[in-house]
Protein backbone atom coordinates (compact mmCIF):
# COMPACT_ATOMS: atom_id res chain seq x y z
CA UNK A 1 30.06 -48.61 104.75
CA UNK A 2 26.92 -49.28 103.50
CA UNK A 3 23.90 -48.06 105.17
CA UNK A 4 21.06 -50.41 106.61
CA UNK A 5 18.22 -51.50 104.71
CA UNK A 6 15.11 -50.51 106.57
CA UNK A 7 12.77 -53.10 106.86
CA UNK A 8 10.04 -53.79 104.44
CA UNK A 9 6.48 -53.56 106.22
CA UNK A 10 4.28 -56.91 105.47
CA UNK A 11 1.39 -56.53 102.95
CA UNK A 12 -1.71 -55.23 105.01
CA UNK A 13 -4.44 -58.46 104.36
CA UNK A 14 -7.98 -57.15 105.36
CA UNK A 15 -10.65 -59.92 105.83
CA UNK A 16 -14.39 -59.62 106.14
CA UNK A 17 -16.29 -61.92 108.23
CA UNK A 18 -13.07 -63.49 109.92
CA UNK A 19 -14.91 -64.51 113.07
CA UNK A 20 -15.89 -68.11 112.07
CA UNK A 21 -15.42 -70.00 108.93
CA UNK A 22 -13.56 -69.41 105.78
CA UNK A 23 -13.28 -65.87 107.43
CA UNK A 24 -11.47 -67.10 109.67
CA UNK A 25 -9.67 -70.21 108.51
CA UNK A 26 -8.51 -67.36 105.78
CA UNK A 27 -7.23 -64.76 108.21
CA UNK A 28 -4.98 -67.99 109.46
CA UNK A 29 -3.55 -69.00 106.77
CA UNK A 30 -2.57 -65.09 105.40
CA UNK A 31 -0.86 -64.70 108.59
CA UNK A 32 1.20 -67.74 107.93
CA UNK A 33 1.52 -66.26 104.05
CA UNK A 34 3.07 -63.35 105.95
CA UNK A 35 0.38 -60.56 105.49
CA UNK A 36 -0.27 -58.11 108.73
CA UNK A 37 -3.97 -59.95 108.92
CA UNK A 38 -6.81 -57.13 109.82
CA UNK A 39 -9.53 -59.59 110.93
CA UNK A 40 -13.09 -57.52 110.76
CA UNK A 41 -16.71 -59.04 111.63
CA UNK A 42 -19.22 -58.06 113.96
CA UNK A 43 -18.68 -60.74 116.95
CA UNK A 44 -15.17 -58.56 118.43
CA UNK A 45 -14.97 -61.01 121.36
CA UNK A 46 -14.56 -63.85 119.03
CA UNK A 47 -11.87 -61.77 116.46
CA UNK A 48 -10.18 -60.92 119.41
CA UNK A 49 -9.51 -64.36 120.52
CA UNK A 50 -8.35 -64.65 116.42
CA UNK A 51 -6.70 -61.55 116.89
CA UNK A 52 -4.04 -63.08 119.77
CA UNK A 53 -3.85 -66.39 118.02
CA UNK A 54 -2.30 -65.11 114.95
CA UNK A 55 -1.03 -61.65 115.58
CA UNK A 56 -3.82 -59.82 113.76
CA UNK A 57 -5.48 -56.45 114.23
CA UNK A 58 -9.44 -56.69 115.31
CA UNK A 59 -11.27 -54.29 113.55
CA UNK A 60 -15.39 -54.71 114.57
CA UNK A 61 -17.14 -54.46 110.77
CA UNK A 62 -21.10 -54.72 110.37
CA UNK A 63 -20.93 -54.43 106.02
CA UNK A 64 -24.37 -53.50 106.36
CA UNK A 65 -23.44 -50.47 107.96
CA UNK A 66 -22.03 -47.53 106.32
CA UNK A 67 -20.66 -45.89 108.85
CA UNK A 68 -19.02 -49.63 110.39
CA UNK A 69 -17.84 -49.02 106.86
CA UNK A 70 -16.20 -45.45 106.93
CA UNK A 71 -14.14 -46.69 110.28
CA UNK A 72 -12.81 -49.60 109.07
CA UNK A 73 -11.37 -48.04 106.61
CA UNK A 74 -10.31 -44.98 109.21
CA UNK A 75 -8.76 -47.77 110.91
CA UNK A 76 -7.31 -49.14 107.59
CA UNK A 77 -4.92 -46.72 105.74
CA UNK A 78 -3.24 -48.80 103.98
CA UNK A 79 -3.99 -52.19 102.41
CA UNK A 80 -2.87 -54.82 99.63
CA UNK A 81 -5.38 -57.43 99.95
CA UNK A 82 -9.16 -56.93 100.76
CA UNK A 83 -11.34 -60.55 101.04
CA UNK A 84 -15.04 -59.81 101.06
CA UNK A 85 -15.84 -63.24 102.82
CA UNK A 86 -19.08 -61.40 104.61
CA UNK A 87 -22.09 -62.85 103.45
CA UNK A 88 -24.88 -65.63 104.37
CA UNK A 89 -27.73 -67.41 103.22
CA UNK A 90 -31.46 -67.46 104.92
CA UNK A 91 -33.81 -69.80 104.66
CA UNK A 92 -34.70 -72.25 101.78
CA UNK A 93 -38.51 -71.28 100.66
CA UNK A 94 -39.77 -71.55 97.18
CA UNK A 95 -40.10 -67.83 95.12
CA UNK A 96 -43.97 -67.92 95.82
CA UNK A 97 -43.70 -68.11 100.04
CA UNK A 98 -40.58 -66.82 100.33
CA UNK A 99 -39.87 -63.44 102.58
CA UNK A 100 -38.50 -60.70 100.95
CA UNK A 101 -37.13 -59.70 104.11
CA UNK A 102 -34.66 -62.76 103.89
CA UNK A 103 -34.09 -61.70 99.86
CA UNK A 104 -33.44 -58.29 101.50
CA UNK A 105 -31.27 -59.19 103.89
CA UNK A 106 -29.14 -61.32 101.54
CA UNK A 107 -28.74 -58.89 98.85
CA UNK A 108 -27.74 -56.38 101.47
CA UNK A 109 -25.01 -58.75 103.24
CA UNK A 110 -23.61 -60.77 99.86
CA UNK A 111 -23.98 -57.60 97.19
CA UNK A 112 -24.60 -54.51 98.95
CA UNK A 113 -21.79 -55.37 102.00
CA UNK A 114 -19.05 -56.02 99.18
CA UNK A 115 -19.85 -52.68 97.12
CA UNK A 116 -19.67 -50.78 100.46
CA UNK A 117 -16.15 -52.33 101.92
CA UNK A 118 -14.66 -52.20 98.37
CA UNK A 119 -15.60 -48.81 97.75
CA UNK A 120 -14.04 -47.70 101.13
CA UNK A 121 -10.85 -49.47 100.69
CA UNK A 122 -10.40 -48.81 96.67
CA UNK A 123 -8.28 -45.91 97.00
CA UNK A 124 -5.99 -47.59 100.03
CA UNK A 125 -5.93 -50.79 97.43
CA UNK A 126 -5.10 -48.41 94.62
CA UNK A 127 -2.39 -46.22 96.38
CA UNK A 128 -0.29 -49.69 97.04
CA UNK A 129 -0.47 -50.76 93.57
CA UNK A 130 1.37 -47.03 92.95
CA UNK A 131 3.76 -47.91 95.72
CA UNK A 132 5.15 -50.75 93.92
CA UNK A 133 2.93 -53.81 95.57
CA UNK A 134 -0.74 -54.42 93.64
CA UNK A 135 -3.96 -54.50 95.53
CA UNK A 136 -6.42 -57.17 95.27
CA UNK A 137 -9.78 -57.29 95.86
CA UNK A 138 -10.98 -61.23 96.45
CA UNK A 139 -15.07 -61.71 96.27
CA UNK A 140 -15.95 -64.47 98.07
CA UNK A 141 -18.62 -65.76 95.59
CA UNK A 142 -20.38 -69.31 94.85
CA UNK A 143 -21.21 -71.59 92.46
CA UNK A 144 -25.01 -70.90 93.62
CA UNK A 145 -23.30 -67.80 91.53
CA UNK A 146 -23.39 -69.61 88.68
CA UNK A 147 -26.53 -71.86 88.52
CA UNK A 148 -29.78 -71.68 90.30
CA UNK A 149 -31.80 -74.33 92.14
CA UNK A 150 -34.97 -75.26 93.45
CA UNK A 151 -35.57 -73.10 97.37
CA UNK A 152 -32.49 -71.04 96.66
CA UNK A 153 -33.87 -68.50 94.95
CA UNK A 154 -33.11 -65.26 97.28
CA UNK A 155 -29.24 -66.54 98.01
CA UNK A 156 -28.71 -67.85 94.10
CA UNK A 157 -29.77 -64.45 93.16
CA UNK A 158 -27.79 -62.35 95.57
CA UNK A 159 -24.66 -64.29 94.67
CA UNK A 160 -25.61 -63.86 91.32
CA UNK A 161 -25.38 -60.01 91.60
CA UNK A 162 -21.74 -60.66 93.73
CA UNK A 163 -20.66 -62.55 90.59
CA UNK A 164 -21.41 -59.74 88.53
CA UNK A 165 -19.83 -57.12 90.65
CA UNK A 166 -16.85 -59.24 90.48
CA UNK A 167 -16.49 -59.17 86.77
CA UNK A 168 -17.52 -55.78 86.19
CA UNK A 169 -14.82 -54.74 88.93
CA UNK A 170 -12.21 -56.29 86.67
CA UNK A 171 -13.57 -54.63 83.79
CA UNK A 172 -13.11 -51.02 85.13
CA UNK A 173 -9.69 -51.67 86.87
CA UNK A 174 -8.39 -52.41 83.89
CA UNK A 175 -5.17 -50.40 82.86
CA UNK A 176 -4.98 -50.06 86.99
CA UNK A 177 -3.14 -51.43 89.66
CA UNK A 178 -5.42 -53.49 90.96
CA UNK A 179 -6.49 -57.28 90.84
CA UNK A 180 -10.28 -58.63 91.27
CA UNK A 181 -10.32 -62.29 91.92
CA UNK A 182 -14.20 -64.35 92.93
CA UNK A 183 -13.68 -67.62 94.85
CA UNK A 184 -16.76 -69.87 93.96
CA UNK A 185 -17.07 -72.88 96.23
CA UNK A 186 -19.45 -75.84 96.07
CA UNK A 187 -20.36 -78.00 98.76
CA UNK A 188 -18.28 -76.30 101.83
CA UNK A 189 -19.01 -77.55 105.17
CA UNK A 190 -18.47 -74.95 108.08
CA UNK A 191 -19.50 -74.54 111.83
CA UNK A 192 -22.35 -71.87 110.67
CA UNK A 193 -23.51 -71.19 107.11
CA UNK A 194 -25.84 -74.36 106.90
CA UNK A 195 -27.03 -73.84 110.43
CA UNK A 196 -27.85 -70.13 109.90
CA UNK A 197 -29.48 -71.04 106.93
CA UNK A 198 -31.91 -73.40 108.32
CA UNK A 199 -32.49 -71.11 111.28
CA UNK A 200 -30.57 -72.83 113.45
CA UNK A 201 -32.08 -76.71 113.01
CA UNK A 202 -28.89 -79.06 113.13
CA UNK A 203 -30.70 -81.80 112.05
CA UNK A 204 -31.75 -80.05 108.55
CA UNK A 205 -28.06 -78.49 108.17
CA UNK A 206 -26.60 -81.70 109.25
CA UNK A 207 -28.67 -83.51 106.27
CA UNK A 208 -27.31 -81.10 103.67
CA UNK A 209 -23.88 -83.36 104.03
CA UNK A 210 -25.53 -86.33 104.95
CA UNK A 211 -23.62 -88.99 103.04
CA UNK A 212 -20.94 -87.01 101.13
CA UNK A 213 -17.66 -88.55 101.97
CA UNK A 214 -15.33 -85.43 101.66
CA UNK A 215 -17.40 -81.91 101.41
CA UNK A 216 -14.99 -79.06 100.62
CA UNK A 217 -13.84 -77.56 104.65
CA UNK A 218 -13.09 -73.32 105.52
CA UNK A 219 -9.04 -74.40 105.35
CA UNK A 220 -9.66 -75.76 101.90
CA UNK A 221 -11.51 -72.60 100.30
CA UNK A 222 -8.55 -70.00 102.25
CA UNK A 223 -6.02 -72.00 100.65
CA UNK A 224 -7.72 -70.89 97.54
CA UNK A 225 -7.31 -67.31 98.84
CA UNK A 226 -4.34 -67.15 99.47
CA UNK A 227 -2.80 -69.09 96.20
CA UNK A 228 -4.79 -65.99 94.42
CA UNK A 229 -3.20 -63.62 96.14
CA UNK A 230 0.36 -64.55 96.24
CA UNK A 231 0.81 -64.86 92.77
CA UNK A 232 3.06 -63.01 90.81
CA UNK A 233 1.69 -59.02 89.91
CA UNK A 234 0.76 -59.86 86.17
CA UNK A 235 -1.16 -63.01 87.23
CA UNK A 236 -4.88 -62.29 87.86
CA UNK A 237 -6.95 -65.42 88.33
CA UNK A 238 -10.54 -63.61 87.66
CA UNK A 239 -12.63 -66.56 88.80
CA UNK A 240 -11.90 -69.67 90.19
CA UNK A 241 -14.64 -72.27 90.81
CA UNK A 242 -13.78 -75.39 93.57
CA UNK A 243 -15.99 -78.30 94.41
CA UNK A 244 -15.62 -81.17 96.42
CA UNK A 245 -15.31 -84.38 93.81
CA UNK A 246 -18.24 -85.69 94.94
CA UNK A 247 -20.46 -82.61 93.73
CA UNK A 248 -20.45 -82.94 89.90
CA UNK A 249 -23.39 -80.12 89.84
CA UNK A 250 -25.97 -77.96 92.73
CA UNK A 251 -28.27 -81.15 91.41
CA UNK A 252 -25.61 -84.00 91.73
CA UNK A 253 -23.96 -84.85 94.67
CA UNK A 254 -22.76 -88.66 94.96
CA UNK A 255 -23.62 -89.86 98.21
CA UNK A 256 -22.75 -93.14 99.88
CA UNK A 257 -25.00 -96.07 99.34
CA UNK A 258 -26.64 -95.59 102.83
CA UNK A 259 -28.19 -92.59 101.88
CA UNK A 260 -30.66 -92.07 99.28
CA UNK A 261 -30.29 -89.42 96.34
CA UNK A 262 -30.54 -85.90 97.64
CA UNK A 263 -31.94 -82.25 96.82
CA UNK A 264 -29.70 -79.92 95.52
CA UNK A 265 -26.85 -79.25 97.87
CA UNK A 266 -27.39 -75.27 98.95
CA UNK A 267 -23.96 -74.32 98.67
């Protein structure tokens, strides 16, 4: 008589910023993918209602903090999948009146927040590629990444620097089990980014999409995720840049007729 197979433990999915927004469309749709979702962000009483939705873990995760750092990953032994989806933009001045405490802030939250949860959760990432299942770390990046434009100076930048760790990540896993995928959306319309960016004016975020039929939505961009990171091992999609069809470019956005031609959308 043959002796039971035990049961194989589900992937361990950690996700960054999962209280709102891609964060948390993403946590969603990896529990459905059948990962054990960790859902981290600063806002517990919001992962916590996540948390019971989807049968996740809520972990309370401030990336700016290095020792909300150190006990996520006390709290996180073991983990396949990290998403850094923590990040934010603030404010839309020109270089010459522009605060460096917003620049600050950005590169800290966007750059500085994904160096800090990657380098906790490396060796957990890299100790499940040994075990037989690869880790993957997923940046959650932009095409402000990619190309500048005018007032987004401090977020182009700091997304700039997330593209970069990105690719140089790949570069030194190399020969190692572990993948490094960056998501780069366009135009993607949440509850909060555009909001937060204009310091909470609704009418200014609101204008951002004024006019554009179909503007890439949270679901959209963690159906991205998780396509990346069910793939098979040997498939590593290093970069993979998504727009809504109506955003050709950061400085073309077709708009309907009702609405007159735009600045660049500050995706």
């Amino acid at each position: 008589m043959n002796a039971p197979v035990a049961p194989v433990a589900p992937p361990v999915a950690v996700v960054t910023g999962a209280s709102s927004g891609i964060g948390a469309a993403t946590a969603r749709q990896l529990a459905t993918a059948g990962f054990a979702v960790v859902a981290a962000a600063r806002r517990l009483d919001r992962l916590r209602s996540l948390a019971e939705e989807i049968g996740a873990r809520s972990v309370r995760l401030d990336v700016t903090s290095v020792e909300s750092v150190a006990a996520l990953a006390d709290a996180v032994p073991e983990c396949q999948v990290l998403v850094n989806n923590a990040g934010g933009a603030f404010g839309m001045e020109p270089v010459e009146s522009a605060d460096v405490e917003d620049w600050r802030a950005m590169y800290d939250v966007n750059v500085l927040g994904v160096l800090r949860v990657t380098q906790a959760l490396l060796p957990a990432l890299e100790r499940s590629g040994q075990a037989g299942r690869i880790g993957h770390v997923v940046v959650m990046g932009s095409t402000a990444g990619r190309i500048v434009y005018p007032g987004g100076g401090g977020y182009t930048a700091a997304k700039h620097g997330a593209a970069a760790l990105a690719e140089t990540l790949r570069l030194e896993m190399c020969g190692r089990p572990v993948r490094v995928t960056e998501i780069a959306p366009g135009m993607v319309q949440t509850e909060e980014f555009a909001v937060n960016r204009f310091r909470g004016d609704e009418e200014q975020a609101a204008a951002v999409y004024a006019g554009v039929a179909a503007p890439l939505s949270a679901d959209d961009i963690a159906g991205c995720v998780t396509w990346c990171v069910t793939r098979p091992a040997h498939v590593d999609i290093d970069l993979l840049v998504v727009k809504p069809l109506a955003q050709a470019a950061q400085h073309l956005v077709h708009r309907e007729a009702d609405f007159p031609p735009a600045a660049p959308a500050p995706a």
